[in-house]
N, C-alpha and C. Protein backbone atom coordinates (compact mmCIF):
# COMPACT_ATOMS: atom_id res chain seq x y z
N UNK A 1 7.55 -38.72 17.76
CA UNK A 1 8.80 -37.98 17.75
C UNK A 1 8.96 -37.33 16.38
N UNK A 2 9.64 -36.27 16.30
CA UNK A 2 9.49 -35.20 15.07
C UNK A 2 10.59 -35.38 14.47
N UNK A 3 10.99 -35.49 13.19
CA UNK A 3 12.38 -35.40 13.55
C UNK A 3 12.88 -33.71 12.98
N UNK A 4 14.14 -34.01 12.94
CA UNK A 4 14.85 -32.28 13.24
C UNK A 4 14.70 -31.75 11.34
N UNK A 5 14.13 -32.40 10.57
CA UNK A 5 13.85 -31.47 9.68
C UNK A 5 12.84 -30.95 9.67
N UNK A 6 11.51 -31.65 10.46
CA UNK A 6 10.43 -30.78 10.76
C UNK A 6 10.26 -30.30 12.12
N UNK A 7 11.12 -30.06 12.71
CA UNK A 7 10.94 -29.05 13.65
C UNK A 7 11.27 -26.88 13.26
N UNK A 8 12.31 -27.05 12.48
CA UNK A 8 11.91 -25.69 12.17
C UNK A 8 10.79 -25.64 11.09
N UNK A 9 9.81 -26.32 10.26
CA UNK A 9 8.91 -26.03 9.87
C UNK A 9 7.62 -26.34 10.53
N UNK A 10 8.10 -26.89 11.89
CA UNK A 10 6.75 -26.72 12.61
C UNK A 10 6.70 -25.56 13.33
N UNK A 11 8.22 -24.85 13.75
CA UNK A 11 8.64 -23.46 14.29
C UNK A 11 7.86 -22.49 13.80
N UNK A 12 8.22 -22.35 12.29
CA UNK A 12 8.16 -21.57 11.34
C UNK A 12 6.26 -21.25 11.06
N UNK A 13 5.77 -22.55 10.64
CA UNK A 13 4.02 -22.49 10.61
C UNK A 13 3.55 -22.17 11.75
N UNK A 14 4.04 -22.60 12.95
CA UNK A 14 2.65 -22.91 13.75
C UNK A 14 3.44 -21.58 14.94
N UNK A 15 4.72 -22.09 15.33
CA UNK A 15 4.56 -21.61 16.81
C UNK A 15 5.16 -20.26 16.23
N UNK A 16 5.69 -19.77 15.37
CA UNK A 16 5.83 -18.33 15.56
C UNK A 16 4.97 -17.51 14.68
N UNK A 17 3.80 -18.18 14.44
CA UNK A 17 2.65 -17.29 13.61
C UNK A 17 1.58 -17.30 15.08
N UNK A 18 1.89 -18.53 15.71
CA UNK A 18 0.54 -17.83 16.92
C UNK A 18 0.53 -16.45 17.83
N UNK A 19 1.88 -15.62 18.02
CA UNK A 19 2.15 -14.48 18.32
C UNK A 19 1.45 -13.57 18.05
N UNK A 20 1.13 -13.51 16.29
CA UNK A 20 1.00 -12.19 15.35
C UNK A 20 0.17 -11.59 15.63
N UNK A 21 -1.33 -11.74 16.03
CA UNK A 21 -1.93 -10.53 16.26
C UNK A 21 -1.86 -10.31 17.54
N UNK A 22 -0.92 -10.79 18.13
CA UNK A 22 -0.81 -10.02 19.69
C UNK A 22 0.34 -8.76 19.57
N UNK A 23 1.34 -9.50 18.70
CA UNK A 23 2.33 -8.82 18.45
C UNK A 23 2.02 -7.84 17.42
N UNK A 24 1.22 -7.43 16.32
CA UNK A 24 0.52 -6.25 16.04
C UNK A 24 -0.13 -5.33 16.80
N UNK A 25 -0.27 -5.80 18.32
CA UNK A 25 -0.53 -4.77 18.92
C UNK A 25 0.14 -4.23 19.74
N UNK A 26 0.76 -4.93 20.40
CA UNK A 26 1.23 -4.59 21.90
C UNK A 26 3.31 -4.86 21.80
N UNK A 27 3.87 -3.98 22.29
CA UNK A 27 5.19 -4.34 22.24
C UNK A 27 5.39 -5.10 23.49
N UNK A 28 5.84 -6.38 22.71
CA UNK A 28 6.08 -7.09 24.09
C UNK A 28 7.59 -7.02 25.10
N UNK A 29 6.90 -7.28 26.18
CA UNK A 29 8.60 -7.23 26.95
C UNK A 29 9.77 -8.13 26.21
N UNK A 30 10.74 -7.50 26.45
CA UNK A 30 12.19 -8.37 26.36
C UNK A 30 12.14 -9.82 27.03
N UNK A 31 11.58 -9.65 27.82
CA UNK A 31 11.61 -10.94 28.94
C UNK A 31 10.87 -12.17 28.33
N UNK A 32 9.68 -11.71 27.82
CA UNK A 32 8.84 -12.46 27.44
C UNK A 32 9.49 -13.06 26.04
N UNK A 33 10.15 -12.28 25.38
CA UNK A 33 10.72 -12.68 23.90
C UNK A 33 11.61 -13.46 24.12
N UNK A 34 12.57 -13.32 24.96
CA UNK A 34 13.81 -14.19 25.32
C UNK A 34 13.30 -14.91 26.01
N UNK A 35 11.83 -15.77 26.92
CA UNK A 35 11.54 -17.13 27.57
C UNK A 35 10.64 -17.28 26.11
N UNK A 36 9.99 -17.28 25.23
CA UNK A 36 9.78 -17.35 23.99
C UNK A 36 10.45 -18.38 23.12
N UNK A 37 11.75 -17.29 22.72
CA UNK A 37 12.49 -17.74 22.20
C UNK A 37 13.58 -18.84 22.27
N UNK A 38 13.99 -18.87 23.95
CA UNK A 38 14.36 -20.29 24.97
C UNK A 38 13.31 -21.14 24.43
N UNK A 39 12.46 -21.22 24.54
CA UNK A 39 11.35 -22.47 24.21
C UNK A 39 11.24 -22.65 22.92
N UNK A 40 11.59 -22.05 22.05
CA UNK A 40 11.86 -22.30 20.33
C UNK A 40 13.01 -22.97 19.98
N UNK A 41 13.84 -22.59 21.08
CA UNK A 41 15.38 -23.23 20.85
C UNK A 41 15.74 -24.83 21.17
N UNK A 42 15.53 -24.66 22.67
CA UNK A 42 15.00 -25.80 23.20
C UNK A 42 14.44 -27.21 22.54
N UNK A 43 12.87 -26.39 21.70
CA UNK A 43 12.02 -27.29 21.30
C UNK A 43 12.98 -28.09 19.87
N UNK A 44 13.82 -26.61 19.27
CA UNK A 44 14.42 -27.10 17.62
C UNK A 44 15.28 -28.09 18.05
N UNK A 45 16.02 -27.87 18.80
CA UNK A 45 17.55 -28.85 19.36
C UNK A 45 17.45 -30.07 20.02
N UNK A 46 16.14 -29.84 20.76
CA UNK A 46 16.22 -31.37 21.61
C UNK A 46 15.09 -31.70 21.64
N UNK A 47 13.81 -31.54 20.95
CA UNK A 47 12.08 -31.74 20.70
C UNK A 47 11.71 -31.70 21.83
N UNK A 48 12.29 -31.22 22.90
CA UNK A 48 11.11 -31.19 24.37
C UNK A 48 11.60 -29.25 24.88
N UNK A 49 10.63 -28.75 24.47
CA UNK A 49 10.37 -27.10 25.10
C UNK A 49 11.02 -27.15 26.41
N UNK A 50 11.15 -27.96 27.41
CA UNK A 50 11.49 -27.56 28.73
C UNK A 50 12.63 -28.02 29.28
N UNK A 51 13.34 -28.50 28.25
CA UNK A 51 14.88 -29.60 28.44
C UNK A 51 15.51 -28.39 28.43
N UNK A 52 16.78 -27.94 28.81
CA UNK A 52 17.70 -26.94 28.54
C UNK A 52 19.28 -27.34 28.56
N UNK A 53 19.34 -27.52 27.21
CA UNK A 53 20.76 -28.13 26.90
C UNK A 53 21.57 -27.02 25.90
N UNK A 54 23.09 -26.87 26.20
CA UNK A 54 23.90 -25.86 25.04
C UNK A 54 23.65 -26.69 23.71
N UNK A 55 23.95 -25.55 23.16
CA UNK A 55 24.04 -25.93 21.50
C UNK A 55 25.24 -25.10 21.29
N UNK A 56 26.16 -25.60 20.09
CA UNK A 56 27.29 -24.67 19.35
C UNK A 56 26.46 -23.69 18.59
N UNK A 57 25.25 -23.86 18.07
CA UNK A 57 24.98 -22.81 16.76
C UNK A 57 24.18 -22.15 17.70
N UNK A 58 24.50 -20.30 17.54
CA UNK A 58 23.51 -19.44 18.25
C UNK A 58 22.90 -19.30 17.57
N UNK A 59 21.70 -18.61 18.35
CA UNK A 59 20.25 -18.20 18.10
C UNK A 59 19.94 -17.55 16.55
N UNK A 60 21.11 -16.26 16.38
CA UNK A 60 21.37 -15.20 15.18
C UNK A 60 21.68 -16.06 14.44
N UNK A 61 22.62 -17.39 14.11
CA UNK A 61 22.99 -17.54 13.42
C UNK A 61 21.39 -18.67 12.91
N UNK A 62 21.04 -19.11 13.81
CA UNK A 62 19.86 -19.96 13.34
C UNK A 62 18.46 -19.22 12.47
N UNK A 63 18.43 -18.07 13.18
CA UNK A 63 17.48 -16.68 12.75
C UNK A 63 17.77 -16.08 11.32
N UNK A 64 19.01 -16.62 10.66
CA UNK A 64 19.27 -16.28 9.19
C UNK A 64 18.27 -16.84 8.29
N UNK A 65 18.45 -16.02 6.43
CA UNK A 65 17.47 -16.99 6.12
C UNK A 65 18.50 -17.83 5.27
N UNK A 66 17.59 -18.99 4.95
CA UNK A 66 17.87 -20.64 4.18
C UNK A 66 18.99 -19.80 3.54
N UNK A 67 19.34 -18.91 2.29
CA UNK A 67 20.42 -18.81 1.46
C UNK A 67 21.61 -18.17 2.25
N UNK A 68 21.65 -18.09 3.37
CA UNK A 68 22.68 -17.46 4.02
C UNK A 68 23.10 -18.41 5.26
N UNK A 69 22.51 -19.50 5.28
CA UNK A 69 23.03 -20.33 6.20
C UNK A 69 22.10 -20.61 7.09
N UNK A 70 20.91 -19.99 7.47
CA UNK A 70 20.77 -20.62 8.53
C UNK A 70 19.00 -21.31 8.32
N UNK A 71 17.91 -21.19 9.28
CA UNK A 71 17.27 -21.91 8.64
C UNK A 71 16.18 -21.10 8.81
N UNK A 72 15.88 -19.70 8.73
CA UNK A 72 15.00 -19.03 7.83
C UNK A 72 13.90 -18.50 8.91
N UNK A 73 13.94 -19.22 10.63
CA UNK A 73 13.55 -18.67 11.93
C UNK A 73 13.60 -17.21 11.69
N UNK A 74 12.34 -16.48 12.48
CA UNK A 74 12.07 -14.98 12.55
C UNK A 74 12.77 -14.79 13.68
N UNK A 75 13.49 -13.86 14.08
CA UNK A 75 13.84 -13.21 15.75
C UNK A 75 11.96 -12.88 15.97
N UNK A 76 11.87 -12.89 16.92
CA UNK A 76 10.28 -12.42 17.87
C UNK A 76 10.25 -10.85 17.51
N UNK A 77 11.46 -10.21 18.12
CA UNK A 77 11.98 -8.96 18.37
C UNK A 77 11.41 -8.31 16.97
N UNK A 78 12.48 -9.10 16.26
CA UNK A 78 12.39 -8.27 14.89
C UNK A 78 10.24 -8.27 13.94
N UNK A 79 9.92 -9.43 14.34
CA UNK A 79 8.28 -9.18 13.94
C UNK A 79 7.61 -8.70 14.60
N UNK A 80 7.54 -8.42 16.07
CA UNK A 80 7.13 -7.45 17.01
C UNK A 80 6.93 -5.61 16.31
N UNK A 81 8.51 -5.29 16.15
CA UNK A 81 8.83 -4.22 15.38
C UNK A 81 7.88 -4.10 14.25
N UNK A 82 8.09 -4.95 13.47
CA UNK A 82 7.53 -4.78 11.95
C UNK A 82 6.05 -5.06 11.89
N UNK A 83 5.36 -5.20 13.20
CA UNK A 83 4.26 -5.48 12.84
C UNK A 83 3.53 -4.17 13.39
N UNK A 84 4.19 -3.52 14.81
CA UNK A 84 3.92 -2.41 14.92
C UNK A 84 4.20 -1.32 14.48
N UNK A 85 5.19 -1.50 13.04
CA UNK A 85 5.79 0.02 12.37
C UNK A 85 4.13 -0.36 11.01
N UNK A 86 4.09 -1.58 10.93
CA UNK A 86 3.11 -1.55 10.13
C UNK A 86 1.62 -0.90 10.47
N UNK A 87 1.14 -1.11 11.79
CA UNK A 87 0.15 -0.30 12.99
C UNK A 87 0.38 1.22 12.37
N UNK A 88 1.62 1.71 12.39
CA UNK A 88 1.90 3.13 12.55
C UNK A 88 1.97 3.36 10.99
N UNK A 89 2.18 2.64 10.19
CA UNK A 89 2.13 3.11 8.94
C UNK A 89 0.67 3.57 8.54
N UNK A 90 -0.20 2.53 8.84
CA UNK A 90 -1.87 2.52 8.66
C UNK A 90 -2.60 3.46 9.01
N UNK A 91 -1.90 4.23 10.17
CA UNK A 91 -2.78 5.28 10.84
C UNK A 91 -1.78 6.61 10.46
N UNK A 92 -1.23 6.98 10.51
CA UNK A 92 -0.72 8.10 9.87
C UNK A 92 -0.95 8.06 8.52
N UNK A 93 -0.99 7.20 8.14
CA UNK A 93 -1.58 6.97 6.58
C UNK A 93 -2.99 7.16 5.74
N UNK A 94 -3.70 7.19 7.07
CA UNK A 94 -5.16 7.51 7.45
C UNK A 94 -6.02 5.91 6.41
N UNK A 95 -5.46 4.90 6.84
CA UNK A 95 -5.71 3.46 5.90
C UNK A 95 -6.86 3.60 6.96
N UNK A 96 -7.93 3.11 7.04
CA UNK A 96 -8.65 3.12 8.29
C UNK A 96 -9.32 1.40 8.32
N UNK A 97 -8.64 0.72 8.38
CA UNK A 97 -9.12 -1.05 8.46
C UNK A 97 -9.65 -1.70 9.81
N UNK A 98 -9.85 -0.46 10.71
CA UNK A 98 -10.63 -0.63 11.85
C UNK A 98 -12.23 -0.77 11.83
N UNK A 99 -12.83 0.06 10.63
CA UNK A 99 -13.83 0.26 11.19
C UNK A 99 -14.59 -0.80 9.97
């Protein structure tokens, strides 16, 4: 059993870095980000991914970082974006790290 101070740093290392090079490529559905992100929530609040219980603190407010209250969680949404404005920076940029 984990306890709840290392669950957002097991969030943080493991399960929302395994995304990234999918999410450098491809914009993923809404759907997929929000059952994602259910299973991040889930997992932080009650250590089992598939339990589904309320919590008082929302998602945004958990998605802040450490000096603003909350505990420093990425939105999906928002690294999705930034990983594909980074895609588009590289190639209009003529960076060429493909070949």
């Amino acid at each position: 059993m984990l306890s709840f101070q290392g669950r957002p740093i097991l969030i943080k290392s493991v399960i929302c870095s395994m995304p990234i090079y999918n999410m450098s490529i491809y914009i993923w559905p809404s759907c997929i980000i929000k059952e994602a992100e259910r299973v991040m929530r889930n997992f932080l609040w009650t250590g089992d991914p598939s339990s589904n219980r309320s919590t008082t603190v929302r998602w945004e407010n958990t998605c802040k970082p450490v000096n603003e209250g909350g505990l420093g969680v990425h939105k999906l949404k928002d690294v999705n974006m930034a990983m594909l404005m980074k895609l588009a920076w590289s190639i209009t940029n003529g960076e060429d790290d493909f070949a």
